[in-house]
C-alpha atoms as a PDB file:
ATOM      1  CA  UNK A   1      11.912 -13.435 -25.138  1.00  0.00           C
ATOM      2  CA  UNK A   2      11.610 -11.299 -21.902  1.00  0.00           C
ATOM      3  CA  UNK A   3       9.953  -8.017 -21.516  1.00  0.00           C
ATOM      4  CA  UNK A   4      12.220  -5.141 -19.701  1.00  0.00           C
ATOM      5  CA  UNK A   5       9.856  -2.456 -18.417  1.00  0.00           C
ATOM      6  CA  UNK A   6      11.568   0.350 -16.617  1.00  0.00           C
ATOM      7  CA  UNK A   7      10.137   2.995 -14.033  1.00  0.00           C
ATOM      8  CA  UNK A   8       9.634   5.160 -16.656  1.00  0.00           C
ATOM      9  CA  UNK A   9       7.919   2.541 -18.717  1.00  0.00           C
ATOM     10  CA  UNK A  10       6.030   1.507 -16.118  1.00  0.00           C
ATOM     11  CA  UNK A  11       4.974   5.399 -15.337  1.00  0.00           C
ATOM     12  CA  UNK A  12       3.894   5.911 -18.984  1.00  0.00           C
ATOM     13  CA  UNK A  13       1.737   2.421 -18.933  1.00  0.00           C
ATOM     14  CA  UNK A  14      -0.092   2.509 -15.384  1.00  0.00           C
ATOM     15  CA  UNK A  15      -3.340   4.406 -15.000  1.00  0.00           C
ATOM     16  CA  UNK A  16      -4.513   4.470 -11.553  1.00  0.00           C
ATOM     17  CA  UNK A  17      -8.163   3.854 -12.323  1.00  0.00           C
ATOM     18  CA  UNK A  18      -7.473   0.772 -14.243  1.00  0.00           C
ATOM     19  CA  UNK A  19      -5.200  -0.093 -11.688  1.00  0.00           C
ATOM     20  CA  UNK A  20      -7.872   0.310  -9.367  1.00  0.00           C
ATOM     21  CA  UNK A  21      -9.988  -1.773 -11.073  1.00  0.00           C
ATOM     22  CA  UNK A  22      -7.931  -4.663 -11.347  1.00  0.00           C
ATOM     23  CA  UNK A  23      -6.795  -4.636  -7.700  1.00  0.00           C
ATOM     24  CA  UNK A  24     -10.526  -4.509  -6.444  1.00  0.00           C
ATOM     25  CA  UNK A  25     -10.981  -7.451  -8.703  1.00  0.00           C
ATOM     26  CA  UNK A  26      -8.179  -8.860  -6.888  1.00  0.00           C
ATOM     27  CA  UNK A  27      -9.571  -8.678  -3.729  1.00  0.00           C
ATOM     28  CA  UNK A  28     -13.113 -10.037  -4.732  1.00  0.00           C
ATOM     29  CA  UNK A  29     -12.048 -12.899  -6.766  1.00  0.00           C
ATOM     30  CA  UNK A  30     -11.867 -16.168  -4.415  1.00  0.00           C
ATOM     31  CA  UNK A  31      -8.446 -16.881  -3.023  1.00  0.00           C
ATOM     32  CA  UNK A  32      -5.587 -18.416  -4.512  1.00  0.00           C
ATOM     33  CA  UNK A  33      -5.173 -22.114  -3.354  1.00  0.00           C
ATOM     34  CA  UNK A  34      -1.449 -21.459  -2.644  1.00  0.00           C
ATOM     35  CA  UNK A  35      -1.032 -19.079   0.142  1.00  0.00           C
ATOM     36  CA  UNK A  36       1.160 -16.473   0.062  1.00  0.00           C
ATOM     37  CA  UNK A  37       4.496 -16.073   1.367  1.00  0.00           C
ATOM     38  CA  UNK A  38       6.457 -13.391   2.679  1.00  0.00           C
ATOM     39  CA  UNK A  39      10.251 -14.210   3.154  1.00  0.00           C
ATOM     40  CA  UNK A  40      12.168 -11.361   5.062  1.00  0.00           C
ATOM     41  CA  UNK A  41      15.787 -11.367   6.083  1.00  0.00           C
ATOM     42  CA  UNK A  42      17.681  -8.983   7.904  1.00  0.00           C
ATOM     43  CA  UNK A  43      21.294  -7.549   6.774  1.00  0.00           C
ATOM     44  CA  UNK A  44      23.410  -5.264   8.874  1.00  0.00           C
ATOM     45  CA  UNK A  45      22.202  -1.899   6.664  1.00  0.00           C
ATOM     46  CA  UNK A  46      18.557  -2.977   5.444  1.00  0.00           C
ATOM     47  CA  UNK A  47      16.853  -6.296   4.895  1.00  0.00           C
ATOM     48  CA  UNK A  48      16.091  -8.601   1.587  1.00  0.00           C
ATOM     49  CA  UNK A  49      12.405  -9.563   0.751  1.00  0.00           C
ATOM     50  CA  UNK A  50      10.866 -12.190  -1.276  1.00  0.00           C
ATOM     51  CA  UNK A  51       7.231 -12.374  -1.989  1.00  0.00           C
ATOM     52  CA  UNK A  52       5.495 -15.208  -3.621  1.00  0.00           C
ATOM     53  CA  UNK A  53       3.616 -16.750  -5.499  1.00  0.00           C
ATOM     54  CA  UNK A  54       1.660 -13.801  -7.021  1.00  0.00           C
ATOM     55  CA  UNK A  55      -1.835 -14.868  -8.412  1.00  0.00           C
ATOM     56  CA  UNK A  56      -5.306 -13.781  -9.507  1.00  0.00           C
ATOM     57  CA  UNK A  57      -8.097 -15.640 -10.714  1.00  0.00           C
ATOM     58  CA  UNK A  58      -8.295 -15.489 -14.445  1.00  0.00           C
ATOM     59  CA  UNK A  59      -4.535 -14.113 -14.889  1.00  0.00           C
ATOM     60  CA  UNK A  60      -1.971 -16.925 -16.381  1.00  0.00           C
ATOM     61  CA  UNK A  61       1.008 -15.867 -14.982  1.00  0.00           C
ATOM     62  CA  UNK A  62       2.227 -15.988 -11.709  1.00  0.00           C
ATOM     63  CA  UNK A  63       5.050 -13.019  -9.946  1.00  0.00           C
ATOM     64  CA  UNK A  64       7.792 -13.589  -7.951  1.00  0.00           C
ATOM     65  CA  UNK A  65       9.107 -10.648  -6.717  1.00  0.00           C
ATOM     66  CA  UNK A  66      12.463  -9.542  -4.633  1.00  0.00           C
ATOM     67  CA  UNK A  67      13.282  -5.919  -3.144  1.00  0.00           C
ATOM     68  CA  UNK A  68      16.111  -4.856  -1.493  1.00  0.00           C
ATOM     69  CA  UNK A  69      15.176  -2.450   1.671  1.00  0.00           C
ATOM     70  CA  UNK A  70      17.624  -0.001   2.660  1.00  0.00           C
ATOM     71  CA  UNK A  71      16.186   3.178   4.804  1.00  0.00           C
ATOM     72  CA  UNK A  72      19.137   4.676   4.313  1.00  0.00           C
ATOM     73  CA  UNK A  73      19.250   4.767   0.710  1.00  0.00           C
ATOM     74  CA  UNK A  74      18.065   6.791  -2.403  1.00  0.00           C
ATOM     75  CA  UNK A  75      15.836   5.303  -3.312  1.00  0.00           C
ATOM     76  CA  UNK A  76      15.025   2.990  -0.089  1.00  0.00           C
ATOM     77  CA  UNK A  77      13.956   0.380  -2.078  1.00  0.00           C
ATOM     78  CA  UNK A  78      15.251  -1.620  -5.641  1.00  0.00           C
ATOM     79  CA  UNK A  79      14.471  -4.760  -6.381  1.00  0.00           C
ATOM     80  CA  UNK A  80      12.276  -6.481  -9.713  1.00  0.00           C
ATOM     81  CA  UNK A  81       9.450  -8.328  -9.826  1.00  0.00           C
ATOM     82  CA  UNK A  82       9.455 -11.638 -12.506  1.00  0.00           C
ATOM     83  CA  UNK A  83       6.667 -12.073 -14.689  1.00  0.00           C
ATOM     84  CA  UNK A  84       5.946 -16.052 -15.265  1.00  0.00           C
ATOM     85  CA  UNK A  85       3.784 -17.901 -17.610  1.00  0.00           C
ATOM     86  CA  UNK A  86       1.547 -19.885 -15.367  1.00  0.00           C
ATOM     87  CA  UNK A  87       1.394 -22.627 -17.729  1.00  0.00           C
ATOM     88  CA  UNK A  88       5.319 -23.405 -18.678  1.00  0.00           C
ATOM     89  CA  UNK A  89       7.131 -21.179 -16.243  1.00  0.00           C
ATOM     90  CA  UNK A  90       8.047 -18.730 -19.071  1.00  0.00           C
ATOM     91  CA  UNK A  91       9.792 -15.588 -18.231  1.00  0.00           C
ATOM     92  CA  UNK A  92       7.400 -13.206 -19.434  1.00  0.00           C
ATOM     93  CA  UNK A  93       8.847  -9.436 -18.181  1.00  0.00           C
ATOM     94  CA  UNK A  94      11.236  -8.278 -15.311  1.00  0.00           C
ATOM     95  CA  UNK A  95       9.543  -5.232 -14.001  1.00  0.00           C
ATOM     96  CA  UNK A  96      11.081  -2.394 -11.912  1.00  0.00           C
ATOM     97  CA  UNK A  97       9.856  -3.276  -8.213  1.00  0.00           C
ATOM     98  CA  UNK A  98       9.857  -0.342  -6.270  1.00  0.00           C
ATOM     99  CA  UNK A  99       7.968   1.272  -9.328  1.00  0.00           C
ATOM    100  CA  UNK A 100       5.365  -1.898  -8.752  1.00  0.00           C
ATOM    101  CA  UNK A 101       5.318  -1.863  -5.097  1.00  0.00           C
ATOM    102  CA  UNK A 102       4.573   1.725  -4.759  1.00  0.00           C
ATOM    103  CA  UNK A 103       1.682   1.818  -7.302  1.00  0.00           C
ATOM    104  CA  UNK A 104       0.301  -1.700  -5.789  1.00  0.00           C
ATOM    105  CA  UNK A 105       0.328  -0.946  -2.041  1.00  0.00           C
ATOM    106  CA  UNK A 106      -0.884   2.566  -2.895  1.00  0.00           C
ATOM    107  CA  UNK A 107      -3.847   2.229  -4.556  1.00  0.00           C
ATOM    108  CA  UNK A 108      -4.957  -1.098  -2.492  1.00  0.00           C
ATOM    109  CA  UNK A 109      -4.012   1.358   0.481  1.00  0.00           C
ATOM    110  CA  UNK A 110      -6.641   3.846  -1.681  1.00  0.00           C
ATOM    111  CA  UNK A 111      -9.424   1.241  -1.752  1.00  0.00           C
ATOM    112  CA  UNK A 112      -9.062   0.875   1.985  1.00  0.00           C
ATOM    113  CA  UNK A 113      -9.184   3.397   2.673  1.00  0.00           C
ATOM    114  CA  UNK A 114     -12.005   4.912   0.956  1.00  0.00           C
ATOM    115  CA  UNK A 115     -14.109   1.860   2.189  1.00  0.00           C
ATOM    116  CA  UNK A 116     -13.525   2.553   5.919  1.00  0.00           C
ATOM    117  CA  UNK A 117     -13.272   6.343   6.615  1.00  0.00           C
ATOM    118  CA  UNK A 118     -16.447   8.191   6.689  1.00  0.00           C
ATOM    119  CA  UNK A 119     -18.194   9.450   3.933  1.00  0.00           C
ATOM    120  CA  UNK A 120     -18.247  13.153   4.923  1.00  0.00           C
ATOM    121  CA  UNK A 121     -14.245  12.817   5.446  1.00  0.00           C
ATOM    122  CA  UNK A 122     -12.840  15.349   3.287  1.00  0.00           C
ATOM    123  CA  UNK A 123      -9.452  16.338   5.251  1.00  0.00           C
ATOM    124  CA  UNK A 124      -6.319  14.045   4.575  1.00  0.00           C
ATOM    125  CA  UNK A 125      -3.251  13.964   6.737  1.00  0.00           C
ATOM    126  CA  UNK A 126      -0.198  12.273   5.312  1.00  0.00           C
ATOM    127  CA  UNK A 127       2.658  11.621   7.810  1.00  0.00           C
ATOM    128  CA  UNK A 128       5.762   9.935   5.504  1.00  0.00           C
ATOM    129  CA  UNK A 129       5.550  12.256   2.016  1.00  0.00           C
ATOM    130  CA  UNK A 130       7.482   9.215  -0.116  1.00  0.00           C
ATOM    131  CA  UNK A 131       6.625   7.316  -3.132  1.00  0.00           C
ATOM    132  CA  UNK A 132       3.558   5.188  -1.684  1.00  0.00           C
ATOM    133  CA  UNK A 133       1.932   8.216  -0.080  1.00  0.00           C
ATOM    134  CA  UNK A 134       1.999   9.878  -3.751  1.00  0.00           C
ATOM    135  CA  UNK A 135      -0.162   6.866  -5.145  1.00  0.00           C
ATOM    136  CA  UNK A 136      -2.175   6.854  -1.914  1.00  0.00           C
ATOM    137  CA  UNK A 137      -3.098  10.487  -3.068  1.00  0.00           C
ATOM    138  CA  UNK A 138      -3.678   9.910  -6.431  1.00  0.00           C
ATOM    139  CA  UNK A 139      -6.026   6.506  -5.808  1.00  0.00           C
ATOM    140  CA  UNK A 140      -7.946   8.246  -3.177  1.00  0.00           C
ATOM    141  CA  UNK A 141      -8.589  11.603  -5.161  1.00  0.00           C
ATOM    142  CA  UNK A 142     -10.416   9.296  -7.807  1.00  0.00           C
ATOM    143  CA  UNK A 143     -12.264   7.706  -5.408  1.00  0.00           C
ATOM    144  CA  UNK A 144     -13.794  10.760  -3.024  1.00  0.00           C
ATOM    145  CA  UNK A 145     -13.429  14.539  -2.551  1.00  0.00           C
ATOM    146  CA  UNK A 146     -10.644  15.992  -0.786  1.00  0.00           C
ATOM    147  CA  UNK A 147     -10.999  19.593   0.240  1.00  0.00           C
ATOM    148  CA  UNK A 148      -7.706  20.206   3.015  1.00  0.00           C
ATOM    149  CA  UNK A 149      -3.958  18.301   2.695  1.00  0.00           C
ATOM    150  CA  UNK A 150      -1.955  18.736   5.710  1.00  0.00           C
ATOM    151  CA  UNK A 151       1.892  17.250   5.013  1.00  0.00           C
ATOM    152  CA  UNK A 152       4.333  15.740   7.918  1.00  0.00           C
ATOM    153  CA  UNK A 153       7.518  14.582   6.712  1.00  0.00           C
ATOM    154  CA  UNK A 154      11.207  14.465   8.475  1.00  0.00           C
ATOM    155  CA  UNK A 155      12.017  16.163   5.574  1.00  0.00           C
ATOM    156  CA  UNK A 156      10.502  19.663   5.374  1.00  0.00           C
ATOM    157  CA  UNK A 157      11.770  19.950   1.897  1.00  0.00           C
ATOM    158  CA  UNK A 158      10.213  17.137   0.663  1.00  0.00           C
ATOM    159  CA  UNK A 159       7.164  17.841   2.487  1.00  0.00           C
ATOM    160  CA  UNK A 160       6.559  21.008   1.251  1.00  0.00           C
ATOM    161  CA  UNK A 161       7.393  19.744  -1.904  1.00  0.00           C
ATOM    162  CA  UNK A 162       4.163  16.855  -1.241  1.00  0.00           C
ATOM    163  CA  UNK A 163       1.455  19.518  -0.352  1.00  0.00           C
ATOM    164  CA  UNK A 164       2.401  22.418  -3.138  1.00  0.00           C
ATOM    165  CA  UNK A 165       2.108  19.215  -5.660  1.00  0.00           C
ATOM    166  CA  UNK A 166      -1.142  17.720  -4.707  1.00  0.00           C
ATOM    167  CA  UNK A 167      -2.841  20.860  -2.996  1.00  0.00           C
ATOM    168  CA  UNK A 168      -1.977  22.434  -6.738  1.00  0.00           C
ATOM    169  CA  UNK A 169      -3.341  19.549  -8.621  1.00  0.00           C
ATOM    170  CA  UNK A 170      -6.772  19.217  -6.208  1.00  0.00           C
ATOM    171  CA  UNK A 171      -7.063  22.720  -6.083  1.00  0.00           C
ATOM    172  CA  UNK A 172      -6.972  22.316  -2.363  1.00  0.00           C
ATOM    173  CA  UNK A 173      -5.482  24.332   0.377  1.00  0.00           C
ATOM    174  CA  UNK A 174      -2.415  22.045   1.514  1.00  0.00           C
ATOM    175  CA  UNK A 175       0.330  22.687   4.294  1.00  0.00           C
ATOM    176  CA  UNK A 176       2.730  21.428   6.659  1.00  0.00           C
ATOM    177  CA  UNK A 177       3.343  19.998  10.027  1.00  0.00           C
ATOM    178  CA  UNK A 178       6.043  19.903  12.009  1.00  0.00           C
ATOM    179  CA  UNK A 179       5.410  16.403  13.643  1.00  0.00           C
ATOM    180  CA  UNK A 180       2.690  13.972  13.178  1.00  0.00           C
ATOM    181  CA  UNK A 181       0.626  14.543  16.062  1.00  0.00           C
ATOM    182  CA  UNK A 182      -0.322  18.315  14.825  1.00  0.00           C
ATOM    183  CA  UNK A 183      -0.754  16.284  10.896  1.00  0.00           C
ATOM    184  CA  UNK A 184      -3.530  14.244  12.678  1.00  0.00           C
ATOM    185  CA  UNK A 185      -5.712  16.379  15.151  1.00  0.00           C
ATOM    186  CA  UNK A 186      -7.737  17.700  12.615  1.00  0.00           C
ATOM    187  CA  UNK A 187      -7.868  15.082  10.423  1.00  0.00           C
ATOM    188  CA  UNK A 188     -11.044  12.923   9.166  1.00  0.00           C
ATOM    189  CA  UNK A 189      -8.208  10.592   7.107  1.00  0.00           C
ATOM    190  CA  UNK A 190      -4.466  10.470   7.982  1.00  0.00           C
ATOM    191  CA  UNK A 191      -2.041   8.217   6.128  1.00  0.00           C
ATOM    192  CA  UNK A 192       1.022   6.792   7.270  1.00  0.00           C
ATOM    193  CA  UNK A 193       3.872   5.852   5.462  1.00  0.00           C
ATOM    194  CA  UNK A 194       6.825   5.580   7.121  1.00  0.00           C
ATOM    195  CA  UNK A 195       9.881   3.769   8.372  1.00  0.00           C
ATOM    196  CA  UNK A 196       9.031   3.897  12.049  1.00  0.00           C
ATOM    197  CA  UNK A 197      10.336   1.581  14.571  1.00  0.00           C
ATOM    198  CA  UNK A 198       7.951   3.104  17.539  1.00  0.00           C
ATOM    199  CA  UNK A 199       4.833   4.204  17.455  1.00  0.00           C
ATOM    200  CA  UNK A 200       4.009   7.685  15.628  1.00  0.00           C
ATOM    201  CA  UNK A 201       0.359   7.953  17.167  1.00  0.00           C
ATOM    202  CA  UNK A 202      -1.163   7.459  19.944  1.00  0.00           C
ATOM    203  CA  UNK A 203      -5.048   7.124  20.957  1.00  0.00           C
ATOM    204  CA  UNK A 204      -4.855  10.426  22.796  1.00  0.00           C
ATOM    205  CA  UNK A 205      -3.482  11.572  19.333  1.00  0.00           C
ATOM    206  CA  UNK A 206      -6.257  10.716  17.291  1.00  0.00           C
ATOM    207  CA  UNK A 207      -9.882  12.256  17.525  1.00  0.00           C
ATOM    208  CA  UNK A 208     -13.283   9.790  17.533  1.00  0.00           C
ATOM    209  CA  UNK A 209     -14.151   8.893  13.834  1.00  0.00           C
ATOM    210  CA  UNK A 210     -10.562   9.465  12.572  1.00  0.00           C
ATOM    211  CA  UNK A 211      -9.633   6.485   9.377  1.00  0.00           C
ATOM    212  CA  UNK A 212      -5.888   5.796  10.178  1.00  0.00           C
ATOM    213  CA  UNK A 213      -3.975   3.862   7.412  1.00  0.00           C
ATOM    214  CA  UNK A 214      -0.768   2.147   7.966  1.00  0.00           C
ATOM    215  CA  UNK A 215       1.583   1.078   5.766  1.00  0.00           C
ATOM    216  CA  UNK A 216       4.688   1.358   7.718  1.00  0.00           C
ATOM    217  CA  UNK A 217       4.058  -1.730   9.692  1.00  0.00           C
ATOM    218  CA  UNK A 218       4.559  -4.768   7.443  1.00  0.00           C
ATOM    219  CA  UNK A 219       8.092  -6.146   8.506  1.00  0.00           C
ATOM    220  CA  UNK A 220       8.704  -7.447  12.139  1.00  0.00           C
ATOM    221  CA  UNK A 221       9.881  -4.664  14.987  1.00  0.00           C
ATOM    222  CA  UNK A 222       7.769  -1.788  12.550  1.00  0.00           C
ATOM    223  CA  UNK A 223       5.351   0.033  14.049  1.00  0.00           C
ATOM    224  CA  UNK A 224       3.340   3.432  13.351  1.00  0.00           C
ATOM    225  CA  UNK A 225       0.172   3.143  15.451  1.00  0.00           C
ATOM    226  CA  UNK A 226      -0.348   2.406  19.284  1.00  0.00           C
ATOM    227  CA  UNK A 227      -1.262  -0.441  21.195  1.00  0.00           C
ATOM    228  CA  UNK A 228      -3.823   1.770  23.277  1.00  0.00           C
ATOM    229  CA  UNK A 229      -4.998   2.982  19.661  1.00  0.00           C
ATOM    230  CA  UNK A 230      -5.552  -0.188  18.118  1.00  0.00           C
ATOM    231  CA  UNK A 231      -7.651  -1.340  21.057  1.00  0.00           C
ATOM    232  CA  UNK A 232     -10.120   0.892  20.473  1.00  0.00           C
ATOM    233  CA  UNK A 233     -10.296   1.123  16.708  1.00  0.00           C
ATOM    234  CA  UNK A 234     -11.627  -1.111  13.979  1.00  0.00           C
ATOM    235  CA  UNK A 235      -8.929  -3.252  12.545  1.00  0.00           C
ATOM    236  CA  UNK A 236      -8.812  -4.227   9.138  1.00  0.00           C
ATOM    237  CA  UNK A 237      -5.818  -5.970   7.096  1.00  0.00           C
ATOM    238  CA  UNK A 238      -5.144  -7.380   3.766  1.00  0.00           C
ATOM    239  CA  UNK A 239      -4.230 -11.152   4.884  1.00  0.00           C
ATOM    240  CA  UNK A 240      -4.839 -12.403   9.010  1.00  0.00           C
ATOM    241  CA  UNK A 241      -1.775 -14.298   9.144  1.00  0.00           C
ATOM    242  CA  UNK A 242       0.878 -12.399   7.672  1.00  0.00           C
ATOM    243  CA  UNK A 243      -0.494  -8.978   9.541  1.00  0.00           C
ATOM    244  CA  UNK A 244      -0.098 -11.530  13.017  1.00  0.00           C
ATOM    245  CA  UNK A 245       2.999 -12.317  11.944  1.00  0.00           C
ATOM    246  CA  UNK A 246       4.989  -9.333  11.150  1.00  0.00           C
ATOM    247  CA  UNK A 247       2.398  -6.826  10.516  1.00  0.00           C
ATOM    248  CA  UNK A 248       0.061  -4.773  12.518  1.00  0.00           C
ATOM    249  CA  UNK A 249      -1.417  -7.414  14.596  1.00  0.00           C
ATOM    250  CA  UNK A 250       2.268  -9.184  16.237  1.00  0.00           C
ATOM    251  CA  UNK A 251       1.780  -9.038  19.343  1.00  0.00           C
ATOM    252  CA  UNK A 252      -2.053  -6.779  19.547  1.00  0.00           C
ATOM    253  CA  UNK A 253      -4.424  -7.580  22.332  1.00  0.00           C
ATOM    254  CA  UNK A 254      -6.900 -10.864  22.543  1.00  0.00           C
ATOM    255  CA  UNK A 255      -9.922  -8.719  21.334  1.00  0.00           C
ATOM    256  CA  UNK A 256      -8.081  -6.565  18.768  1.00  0.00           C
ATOM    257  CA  UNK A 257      -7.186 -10.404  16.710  1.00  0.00           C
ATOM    258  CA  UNK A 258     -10.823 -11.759  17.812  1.00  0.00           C
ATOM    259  CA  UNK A 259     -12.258  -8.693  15.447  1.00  0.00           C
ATOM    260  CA  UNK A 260      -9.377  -8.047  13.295  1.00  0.00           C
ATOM    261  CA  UNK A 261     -11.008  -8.781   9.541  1.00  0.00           C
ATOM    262  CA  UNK A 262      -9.584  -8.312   6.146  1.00  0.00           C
ATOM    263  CA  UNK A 263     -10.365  -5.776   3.316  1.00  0.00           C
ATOM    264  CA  UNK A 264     -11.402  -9.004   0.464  1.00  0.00           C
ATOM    265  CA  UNK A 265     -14.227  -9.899   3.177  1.00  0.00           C
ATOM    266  CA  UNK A 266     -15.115  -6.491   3.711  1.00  0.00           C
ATOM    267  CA  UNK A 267     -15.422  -5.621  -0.090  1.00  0.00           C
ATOM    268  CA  UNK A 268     -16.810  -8.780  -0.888  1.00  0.00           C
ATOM    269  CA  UNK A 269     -19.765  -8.259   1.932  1.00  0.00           C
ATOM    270  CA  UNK A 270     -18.605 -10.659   4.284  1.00  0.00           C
ATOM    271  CA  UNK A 271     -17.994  -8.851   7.024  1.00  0.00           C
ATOM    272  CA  UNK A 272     -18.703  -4.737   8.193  1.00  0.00           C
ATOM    273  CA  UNK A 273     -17.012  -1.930   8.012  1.00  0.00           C
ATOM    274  CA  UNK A 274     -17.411   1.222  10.079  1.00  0.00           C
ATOM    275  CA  UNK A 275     -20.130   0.925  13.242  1.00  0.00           C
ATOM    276  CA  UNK A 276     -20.826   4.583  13.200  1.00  0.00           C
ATOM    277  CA  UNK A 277     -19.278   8.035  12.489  1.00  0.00           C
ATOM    278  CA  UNK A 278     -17.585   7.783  16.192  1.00  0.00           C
ATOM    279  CA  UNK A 279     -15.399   5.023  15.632  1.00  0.00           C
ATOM    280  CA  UNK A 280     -11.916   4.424  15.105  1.00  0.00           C
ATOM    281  CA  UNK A 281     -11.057   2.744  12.179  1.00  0.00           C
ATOM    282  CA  UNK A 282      -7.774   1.175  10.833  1.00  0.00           C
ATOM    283  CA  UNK A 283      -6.381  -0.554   7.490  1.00  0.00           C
ATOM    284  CA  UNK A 284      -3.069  -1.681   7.760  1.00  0.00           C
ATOM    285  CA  UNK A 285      -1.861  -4.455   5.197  1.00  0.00           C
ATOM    286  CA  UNK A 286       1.612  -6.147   4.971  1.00  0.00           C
ATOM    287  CA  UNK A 287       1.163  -6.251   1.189  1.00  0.00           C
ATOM    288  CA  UNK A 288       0.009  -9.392  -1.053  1.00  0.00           C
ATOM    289  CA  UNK A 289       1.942 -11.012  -3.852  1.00  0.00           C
ATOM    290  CA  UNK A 290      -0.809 -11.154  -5.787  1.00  0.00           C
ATOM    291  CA  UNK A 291      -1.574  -7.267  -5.940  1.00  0.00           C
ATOM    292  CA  UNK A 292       2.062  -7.379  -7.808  1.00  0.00           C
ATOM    293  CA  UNK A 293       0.719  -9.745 -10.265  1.00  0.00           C
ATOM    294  CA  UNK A 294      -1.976  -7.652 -10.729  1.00  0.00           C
ATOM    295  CA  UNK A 295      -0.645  -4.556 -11.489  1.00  0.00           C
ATOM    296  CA  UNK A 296       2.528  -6.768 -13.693  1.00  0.00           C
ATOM    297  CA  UNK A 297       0.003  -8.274 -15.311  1.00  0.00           C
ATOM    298  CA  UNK A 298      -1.751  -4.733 -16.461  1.00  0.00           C
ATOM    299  CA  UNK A 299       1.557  -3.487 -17.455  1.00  0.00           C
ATOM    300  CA  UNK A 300       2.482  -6.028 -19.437  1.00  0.00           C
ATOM    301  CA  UNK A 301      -0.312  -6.498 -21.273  1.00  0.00           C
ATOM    302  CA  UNK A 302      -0.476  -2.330 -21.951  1.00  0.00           C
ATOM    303  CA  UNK A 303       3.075  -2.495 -23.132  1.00  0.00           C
ATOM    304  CA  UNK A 304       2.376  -5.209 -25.432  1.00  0.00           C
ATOM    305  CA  UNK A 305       0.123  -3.126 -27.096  1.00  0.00           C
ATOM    306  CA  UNK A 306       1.788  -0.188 -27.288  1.00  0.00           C
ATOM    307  CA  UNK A 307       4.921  -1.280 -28.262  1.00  0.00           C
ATOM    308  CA  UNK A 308       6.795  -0.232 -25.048  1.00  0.00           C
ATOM    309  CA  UNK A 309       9.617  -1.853 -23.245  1.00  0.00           C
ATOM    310  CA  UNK A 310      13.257  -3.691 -24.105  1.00  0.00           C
ATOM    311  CA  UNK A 311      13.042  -7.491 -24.872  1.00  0.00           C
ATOM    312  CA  UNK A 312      16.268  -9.413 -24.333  1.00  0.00           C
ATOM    313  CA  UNK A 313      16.664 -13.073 -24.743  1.00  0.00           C
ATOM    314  CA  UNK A 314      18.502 -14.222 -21.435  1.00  0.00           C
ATOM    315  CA  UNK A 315      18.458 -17.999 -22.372  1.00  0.00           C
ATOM    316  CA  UNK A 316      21.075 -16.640 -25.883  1.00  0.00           C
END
């Protein structure tokens, strides 16, 4: 039998500090032997995606997942995310991807960022108020005190919208900016989370000890930050290869890939983080399958035991 577990299944399952918890895990457990691939394929309106194989030390299953990306859609992104029995290939659940995705690249994007901006950082900007800035919040709020939410969105509505909800639930003042530039200059954390195809920021843009994260820029030809901004920040990503590829590092500078390092080797020690409260710091992952194991993995086992979700036989 295979589990069904809708958004709104998924919503009543997932806590974020659990989720937390398992996706730091995730980046301090050793590597998968396999490595991960991202397949991404262009269509005249959007693109499809395929990410695989999803997998964490100590889980037995494995993910597949596949989205369907459409900017110009509502929402931008469907797709589902397979739940396998490592063992015999089982299908274990189909999950809701976007659902997945969002809570996933949020929270990781949470971790991040909490482990490069400085500790006296208490002002968050948020440029792109969608579903993966919402988890950002909520990830990062567990994690360190926010005191001041400043909101840029193309969509005023929405934005205003983003800062009444979480300046109401920190108890923080909150507003909005018009464009991102004004979201950023007084910033000690912005957040980007967009569909930009040309850079949002720019070095002159961005005070000394700003964190930037980015997690617009992890298909080819998507960008959010600078080339003169990345050369003089710190550069971390969730995977070398796949950010060179089609993430924030295609086409950066000599030195910018020379120091470019990865949030499992700064978590696990391996490498540094910040060099003082001057610098320039940047996390920008493309997004792993195994954080969608991960987080499948939690919400399948939390469904099991609370007696959530559809089964279907699709082999009847």
């Amino acid at each position: 039998m295979t589990l069904l577990l809708t958004r709104s299944d998924l919503e009543r399952l997932l806590d974020p500090a659990d989720c937390l918890a398992v996706l730091r895990h995730g980046f301090t457990a050793p590597p998968a032997e396999t490595a991960p691939r991202r397949v991404v394929t262009g269509l005249p309106e959007g693109s499809a995606t395929v990410l695989i194989p999803g997998l964490v030390e100590g889980i037995p299953a494995y993910t597949v997942k596949v989205n369907a990306k459409f900017p110009g859609s509502r929402p931008a992104l469907r797709g589902v995310v397979c739940l396998h029995d490592l063992r015999t290939g089982e299908l274990l659940a189909l999950l809701d991807s976007a659902t997945v995705t969002a809570w996933r690249t949020g929270l990781a994007a949470a971790l991040g960022t909490d482990a490069l901006a400085r500790r006296d950082a208490r002002t968050v900007a948020v440029v792109g108020a969608g579903a993966q800035a919402e988890l950002v919040m909520r990830g990062l709020a567990s994690l360190r005190t926010i005191e001041e939410l400043t909101v840029c969105d193309l969509d005023p509505v929405r934005a205003t919208g983003f800062a009444e909800r979480h300046g109401a639930s920190l108890g923080v003042p909150a507003s909005v900016a018009a464009e991102p530039r004004a979201a950023a200059r007084a910033a000690g954390i912005v957040v980007l989370a967009t569909w930009a195809r040309r850079p949002l920021l720019h070095a002159a843009d961005v005070p000394p000890g700003t964190h930037l994260t980015s997690l617009g820029a992890d298909e080819p030809g998507k960008a959010e930050l600078s080339a003169d901004l990345l050369d003089g920040a710190r550069v971390v990503v969730d995977d070398i290869d796949l950010a060179t590829r089609m993430g924030v590092l295609a086409g950066a500078a000599p030195a910018v890939l020379r120091a470019a390092t990865t949030l499992r080797d700064l978590l696990c020690g391996r490498a540094a983080g910040r060099g003082g409260d001057d610098e320039i710091t940047v996390y920008a992952p493309v997004g792993l399958p195994w954080q969608d194991l991960a987080l499948s993995w939690a919400a399948y086992r939390a469904a099991a035991h609370a007696g959530v979700g559809t089964t279907v036989d699709l082999l009847a």
